[in-house]
N, C-alpha and C. Protein backbone atom coordinates (compact mmCIF):
# COMPACT_ATOMS: atom_id res chain seq x y z
N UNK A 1 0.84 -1.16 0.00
CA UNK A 1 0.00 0.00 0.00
C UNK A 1 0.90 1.24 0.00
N UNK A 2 0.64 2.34 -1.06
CA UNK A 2 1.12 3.66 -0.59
C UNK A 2 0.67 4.81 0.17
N UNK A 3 1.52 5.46 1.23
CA UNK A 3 0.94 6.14 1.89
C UNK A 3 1.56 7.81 1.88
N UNK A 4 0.75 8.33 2.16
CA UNK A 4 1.36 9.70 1.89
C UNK A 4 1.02 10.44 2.84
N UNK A 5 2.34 11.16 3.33
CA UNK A 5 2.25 12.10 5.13
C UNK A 5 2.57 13.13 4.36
N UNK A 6 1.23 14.23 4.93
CA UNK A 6 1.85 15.77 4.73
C UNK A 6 2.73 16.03 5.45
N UNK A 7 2.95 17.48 4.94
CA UNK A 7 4.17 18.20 5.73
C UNK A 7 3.89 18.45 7.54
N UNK A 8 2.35 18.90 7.72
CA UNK A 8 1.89 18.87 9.05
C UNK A 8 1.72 17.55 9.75
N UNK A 9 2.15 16.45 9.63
CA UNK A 9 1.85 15.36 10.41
C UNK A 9 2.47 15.37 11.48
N UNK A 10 2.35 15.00 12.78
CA UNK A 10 2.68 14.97 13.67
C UNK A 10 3.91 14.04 14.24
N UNK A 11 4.85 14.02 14.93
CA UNK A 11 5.45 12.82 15.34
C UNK A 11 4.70 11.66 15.71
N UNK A 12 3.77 11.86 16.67
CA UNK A 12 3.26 10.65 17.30
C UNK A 12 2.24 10.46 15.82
N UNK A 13 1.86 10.63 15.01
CA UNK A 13 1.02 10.46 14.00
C UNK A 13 1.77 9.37 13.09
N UNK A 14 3.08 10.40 12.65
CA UNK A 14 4.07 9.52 11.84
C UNK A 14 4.41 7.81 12.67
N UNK A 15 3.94 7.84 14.04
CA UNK A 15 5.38 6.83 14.73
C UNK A 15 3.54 5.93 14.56
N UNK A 16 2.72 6.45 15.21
CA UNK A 16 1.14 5.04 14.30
C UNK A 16 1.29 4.47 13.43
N UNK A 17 0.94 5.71 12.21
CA UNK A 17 1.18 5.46 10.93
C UNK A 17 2.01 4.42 10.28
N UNK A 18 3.66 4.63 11.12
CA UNK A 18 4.52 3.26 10.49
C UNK A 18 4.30 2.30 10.98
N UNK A 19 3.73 2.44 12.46
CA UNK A 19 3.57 0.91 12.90
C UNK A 19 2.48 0.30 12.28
N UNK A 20 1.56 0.64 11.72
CA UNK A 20 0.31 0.31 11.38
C UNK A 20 0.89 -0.47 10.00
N UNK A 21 1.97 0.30 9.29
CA UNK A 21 2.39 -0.39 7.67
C UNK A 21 2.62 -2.21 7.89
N UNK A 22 2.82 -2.41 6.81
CA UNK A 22 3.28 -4.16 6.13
C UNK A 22 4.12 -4.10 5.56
N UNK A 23 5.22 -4.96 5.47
CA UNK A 23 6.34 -5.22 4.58
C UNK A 23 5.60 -4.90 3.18
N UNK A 24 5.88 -4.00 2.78
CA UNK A 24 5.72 -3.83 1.16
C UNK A 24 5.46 -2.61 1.27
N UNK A 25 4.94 -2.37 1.96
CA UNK A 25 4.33 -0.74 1.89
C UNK A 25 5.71 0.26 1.82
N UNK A 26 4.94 1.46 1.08
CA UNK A 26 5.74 2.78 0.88
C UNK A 26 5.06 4.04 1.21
N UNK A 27 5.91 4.51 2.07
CA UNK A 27 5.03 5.83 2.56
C UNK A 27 6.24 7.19 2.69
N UNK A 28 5.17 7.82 1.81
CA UNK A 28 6.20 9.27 0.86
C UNK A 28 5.79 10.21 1.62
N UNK A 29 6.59 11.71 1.30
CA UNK A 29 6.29 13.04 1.72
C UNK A 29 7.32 13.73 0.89
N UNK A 30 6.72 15.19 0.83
CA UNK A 30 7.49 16.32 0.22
C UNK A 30 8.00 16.99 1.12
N UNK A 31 8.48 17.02 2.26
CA UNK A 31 9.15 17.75 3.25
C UNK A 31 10.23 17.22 4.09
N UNK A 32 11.17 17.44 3.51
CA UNK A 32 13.26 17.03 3.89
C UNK A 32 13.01 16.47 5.63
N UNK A 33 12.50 17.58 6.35
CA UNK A 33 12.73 17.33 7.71
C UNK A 33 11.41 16.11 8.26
N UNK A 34 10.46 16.57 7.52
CA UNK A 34 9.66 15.32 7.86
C UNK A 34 10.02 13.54 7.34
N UNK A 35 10.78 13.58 6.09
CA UNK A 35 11.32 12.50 5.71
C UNK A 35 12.37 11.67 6.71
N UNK A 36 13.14 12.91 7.41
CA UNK A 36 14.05 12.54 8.52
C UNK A 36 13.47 11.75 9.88
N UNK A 37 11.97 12.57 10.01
CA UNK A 37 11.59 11.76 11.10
C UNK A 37 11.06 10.63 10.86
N UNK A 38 10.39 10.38 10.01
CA UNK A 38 9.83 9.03 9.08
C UNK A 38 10.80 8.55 9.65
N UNK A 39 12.66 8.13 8.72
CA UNK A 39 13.34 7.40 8.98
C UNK A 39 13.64 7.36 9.98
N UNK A 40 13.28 7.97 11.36
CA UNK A 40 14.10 8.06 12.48
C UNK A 40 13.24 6.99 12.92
N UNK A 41 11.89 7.05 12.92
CA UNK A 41 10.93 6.11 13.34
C UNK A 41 11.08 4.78 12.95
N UNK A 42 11.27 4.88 11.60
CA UNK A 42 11.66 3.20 11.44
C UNK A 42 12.70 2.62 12.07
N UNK A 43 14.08 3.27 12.10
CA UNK A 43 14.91 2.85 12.81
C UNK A 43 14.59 2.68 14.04
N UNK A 44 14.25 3.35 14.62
CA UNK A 44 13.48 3.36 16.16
C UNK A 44 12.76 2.33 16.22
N UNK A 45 12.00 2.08 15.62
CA UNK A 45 11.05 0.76 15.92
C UNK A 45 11.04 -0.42 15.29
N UNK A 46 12.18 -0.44 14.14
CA UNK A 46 12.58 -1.58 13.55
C UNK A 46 11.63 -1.87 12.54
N UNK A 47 11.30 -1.68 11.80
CA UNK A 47 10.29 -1.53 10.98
C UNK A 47 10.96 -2.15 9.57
N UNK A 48 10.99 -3.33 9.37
CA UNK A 48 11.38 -3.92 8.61
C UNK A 48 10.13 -3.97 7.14
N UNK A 49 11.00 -3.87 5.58
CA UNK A 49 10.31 -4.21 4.33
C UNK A 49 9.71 -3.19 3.89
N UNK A 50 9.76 -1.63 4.77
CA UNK A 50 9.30 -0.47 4.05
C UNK A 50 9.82 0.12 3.41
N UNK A 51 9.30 0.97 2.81
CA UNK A 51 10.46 2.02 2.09
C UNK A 51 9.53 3.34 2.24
N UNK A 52 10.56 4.34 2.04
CA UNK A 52 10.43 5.69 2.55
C UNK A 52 10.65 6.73 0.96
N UNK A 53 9.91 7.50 0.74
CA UNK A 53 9.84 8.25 0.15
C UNK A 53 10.24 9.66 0.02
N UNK A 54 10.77 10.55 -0.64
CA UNK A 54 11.04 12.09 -0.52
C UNK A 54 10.69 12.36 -1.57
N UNK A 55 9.52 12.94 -2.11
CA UNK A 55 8.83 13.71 -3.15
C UNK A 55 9.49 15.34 -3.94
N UNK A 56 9.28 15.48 -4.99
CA UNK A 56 9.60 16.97 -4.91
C UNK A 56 8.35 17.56 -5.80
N UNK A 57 7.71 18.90 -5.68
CA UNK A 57 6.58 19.17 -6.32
C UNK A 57 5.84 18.53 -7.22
N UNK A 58 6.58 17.99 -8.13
CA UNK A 58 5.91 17.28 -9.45
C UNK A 58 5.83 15.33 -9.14
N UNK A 59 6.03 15.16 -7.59
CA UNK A 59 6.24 13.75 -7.17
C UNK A 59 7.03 12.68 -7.93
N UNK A 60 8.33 13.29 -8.19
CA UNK A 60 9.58 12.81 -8.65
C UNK A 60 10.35 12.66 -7.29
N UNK A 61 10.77 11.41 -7.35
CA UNK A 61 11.13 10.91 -5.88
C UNK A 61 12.45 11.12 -5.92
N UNK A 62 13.07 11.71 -4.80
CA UNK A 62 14.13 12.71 -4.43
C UNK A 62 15.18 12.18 -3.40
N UNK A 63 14.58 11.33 -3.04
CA UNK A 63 15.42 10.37 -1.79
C UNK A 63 14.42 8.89 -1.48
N UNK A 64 15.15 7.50 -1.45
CA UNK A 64 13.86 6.73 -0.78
C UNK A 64 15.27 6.09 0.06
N UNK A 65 14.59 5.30 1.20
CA UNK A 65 15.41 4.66 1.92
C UNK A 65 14.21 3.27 2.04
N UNK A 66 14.95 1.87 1.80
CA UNK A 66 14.03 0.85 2.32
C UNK A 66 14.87 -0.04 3.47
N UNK A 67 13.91 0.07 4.63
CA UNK A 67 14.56 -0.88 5.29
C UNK A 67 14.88 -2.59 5.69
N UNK A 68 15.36 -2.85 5.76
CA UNK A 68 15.72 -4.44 5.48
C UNK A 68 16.37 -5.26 6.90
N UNK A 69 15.91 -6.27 7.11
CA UNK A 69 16.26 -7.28 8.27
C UNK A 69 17.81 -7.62 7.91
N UNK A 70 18.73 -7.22 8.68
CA UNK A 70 20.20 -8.13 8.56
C UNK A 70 20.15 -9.46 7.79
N UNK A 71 20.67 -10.41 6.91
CA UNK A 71 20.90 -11.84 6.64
C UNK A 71 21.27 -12.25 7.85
N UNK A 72 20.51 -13.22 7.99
CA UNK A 72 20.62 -14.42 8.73
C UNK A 72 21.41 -15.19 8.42
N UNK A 73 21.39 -15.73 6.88
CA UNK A 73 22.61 -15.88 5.98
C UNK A 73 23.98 -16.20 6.02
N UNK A 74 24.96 -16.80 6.77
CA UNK A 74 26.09 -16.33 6.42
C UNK A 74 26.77 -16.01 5.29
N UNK A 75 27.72 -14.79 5.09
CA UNK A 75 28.17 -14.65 3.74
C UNK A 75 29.12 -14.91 3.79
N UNK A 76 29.98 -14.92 2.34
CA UNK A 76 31.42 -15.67 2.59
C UNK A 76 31.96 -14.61 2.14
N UNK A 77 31.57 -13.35 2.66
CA UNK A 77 32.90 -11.98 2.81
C UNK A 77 32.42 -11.07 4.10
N UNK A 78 32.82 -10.57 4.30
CA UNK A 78 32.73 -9.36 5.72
C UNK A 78 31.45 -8.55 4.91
N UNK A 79 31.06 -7.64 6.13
CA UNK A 79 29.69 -7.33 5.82
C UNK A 79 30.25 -5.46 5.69
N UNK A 80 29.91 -4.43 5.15
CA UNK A 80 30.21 -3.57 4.98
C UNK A 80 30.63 -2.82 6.92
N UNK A 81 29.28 -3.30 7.79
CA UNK A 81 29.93 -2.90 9.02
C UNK A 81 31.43 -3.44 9.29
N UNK A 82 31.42 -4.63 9.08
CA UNK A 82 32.89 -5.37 9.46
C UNK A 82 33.70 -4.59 9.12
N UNK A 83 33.90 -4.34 7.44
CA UNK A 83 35.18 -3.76 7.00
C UNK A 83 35.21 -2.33 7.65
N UNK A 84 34.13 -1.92 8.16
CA UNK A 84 34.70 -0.32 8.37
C UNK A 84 35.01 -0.61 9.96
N UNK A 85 34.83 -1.49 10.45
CA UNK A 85 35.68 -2.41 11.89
C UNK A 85 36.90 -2.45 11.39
N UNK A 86 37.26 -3.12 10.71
CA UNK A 86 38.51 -3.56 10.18
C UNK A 86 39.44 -2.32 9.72
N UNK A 87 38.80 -1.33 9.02
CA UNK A 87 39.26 -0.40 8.76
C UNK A 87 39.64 0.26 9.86
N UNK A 88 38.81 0.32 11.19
CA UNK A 88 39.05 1.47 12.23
C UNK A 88 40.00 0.89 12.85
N UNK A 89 40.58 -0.49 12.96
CA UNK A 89 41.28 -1.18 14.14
C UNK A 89 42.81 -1.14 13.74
N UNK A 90 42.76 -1.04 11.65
CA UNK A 90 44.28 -0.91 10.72
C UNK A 90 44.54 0.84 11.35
N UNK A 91 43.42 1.34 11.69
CA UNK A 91 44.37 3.06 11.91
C UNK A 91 44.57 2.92 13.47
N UNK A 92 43.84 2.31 14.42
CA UNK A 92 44.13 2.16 15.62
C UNK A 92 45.56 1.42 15.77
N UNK A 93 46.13 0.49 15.07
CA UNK A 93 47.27 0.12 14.81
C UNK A 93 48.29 1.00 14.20
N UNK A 94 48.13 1.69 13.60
CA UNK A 94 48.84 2.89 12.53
C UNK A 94 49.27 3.93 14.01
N UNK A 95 48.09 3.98 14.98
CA UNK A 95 47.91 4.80 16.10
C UNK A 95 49.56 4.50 17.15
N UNK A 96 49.31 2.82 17.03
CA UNK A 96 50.18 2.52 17.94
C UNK A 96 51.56 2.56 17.66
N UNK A 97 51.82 2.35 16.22
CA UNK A 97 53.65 2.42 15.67
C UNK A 97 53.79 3.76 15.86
N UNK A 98 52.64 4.71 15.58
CA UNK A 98 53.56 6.61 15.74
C UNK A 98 53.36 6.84 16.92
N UNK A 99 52.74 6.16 18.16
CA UNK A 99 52.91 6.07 19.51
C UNK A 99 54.53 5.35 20.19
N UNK A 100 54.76 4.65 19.40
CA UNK A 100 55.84 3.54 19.78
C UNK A 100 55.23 2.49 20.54
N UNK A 101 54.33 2.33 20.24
CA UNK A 101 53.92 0.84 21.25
C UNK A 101 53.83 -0.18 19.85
N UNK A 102 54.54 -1.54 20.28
CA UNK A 102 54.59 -2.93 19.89
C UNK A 102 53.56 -3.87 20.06
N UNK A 103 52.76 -4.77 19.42
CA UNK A 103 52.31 -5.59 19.85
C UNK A 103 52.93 -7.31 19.34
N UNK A 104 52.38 -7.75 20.62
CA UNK A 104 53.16 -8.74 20.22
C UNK A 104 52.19 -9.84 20.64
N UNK A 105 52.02 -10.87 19.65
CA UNK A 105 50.76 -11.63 19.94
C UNK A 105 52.06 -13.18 20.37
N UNK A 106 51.29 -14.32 21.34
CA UNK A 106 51.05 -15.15 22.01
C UNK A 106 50.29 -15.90 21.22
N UNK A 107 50.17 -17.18 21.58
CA UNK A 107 49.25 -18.36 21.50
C UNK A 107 47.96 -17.78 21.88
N UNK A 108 47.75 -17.38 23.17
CA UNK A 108 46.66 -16.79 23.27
C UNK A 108 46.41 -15.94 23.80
N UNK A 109 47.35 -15.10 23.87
CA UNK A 109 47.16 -13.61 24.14
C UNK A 109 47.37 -12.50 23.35
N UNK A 110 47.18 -11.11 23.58
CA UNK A 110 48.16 -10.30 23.04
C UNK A 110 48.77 -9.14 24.14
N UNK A 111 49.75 -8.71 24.21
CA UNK A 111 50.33 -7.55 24.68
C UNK A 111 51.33 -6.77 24.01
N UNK A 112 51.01 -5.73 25.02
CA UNK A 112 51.88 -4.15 24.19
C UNK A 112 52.89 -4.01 24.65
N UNK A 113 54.02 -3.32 24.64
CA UNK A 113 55.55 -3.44 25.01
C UNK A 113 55.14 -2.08 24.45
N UNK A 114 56.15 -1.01 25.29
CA UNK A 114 56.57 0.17 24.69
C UNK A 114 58.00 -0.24 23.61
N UNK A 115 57.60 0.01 22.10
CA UNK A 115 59.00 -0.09 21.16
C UNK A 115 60.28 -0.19 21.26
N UNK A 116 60.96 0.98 22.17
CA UNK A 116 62.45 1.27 22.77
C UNK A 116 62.48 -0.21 24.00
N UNK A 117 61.70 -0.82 24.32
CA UNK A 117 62.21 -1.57 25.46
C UNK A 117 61.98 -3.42 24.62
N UNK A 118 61.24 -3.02 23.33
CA UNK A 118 60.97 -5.10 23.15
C UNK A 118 62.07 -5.05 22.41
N UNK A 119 63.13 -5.82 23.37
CA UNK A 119 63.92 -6.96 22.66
C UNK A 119 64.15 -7.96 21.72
N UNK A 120 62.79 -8.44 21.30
CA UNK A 120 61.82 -9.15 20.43
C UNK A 120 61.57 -10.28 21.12
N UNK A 121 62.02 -10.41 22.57
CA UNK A 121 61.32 -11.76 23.04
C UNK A 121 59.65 -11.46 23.45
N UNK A 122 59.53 -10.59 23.73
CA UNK A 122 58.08 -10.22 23.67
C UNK A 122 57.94 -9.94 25.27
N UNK A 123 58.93 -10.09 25.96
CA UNK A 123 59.05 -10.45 27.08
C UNK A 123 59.59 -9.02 27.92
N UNK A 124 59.17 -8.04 28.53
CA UNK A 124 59.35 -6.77 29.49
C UNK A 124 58.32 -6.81 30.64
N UNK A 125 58.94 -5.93 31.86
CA UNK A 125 58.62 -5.39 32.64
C UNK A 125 57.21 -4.42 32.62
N UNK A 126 57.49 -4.37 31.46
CA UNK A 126 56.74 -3.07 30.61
C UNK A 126 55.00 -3.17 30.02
N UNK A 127 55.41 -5.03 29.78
CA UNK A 127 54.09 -5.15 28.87
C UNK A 127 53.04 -5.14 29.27
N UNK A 128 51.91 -4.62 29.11
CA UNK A 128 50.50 -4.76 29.10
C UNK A 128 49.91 -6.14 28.74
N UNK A 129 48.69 -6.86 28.91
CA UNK A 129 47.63 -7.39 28.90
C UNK A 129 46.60 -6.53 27.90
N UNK A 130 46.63 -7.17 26.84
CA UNK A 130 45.59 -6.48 26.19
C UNK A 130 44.27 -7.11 26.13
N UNK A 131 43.01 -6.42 26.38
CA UNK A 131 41.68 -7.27 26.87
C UNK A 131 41.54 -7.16 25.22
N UNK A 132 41.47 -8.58 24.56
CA UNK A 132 41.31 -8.58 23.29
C UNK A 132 39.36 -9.25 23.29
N UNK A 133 38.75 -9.09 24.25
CA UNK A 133 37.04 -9.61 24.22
C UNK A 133 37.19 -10.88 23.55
N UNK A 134 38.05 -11.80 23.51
CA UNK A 134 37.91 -13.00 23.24
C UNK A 134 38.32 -13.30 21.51
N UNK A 135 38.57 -12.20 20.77
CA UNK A 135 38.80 -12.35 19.48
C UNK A 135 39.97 -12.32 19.17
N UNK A 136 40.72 -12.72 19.93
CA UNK A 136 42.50 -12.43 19.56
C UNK A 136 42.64 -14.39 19.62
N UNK A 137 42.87 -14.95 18.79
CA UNK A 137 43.53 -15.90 18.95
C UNK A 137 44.95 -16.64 18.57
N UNK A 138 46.05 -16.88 18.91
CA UNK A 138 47.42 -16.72 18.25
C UNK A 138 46.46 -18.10 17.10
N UNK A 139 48.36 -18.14 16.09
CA UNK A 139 48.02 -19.09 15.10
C UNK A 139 48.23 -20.78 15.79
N UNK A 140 49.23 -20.63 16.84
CA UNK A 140 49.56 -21.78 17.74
C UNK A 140 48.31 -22.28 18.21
N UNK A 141 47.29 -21.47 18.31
CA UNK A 141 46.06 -22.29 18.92
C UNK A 141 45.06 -22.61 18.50
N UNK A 142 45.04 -22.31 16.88
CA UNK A 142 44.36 -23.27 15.82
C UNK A 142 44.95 -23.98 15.67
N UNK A 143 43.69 -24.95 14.78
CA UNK A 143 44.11 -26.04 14.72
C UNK A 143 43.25 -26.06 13.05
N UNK A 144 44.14 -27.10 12.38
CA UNK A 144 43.48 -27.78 10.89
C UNK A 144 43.43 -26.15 10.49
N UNK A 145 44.62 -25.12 10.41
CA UNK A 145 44.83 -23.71 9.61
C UNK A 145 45.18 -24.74 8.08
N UNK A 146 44.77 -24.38 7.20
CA UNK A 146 45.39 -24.59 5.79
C UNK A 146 46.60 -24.40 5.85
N UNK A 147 47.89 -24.80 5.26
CA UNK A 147 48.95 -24.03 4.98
C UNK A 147 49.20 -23.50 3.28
N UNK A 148 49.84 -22.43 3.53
CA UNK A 148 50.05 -22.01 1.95
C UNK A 148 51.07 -22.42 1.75
């Protein structure tokens, strides 16, 4: 079904309105800031299979956003959140060589050494415990790794 919110609709009007929609439905408007709250609402309430509309006088659509349930799926590449994880953790590393801190991974740990003091045994006075949340695992503690 399509639905169409004037420019005067209300918040609590708009936040009914979407809950009331069905996966398929599309519900438009000609007003930038009201389009914003639309999407704020869906996000807010999870509102999966709609799509959102931005009109311009002659109802030539100007912006749409549809929202969609995560895959359940596994995929066999990183998901656009991942890589920009991945991306933030390569400059958080970039962070640590123009800091002078070392890391030095373990079987199953990792820790930091300030640069001027690792010897390369990995081994100082110095080193930190890094709380890696369980995702740091050395290569020593897999098992059945492929080799190249």
């Amino acid at each position: 079904m399509e639905i169409y919110l004037p420019t005067e609709t209300r918040v609590q009007d708009v936040t009914e309105r979407m809950r009331a929609c069905e996966s398929g439905d599309i519900v438009s408007c000609s007003d930038e800031a009201l389009f914003e709250v639309i999407k704020a609402v869906m996000v807010r309430e999870k509102l999966t299979g709609l799509t959102i509309q931005l009109l311009d006088s002659d109802e030539y659509v100007l912006r749409t956003v549809t929202s969609k349930r995560r895959s359940e799926k596994q995929q066999d590449r990183f998901t656009d959140r991942q890589e920009a994880v991945i991306r933030a953790l390569e400059k958080v590393l970039a962070h640590c060589e123009k800091e002078g801190i070392q890391l030095v991974g373990f079987s199953d740990e990792l820790v930091a050494i300030p640069a001027h003091m690792d010897d390369g045994s990995g081994f100082s006075a110095a080193a930190v415990d890094i709380d890696t949340s369980g995702i740091y695992r050395g290569a020593d503690s897999r098992q059945g790794i492929p080799k190249i």
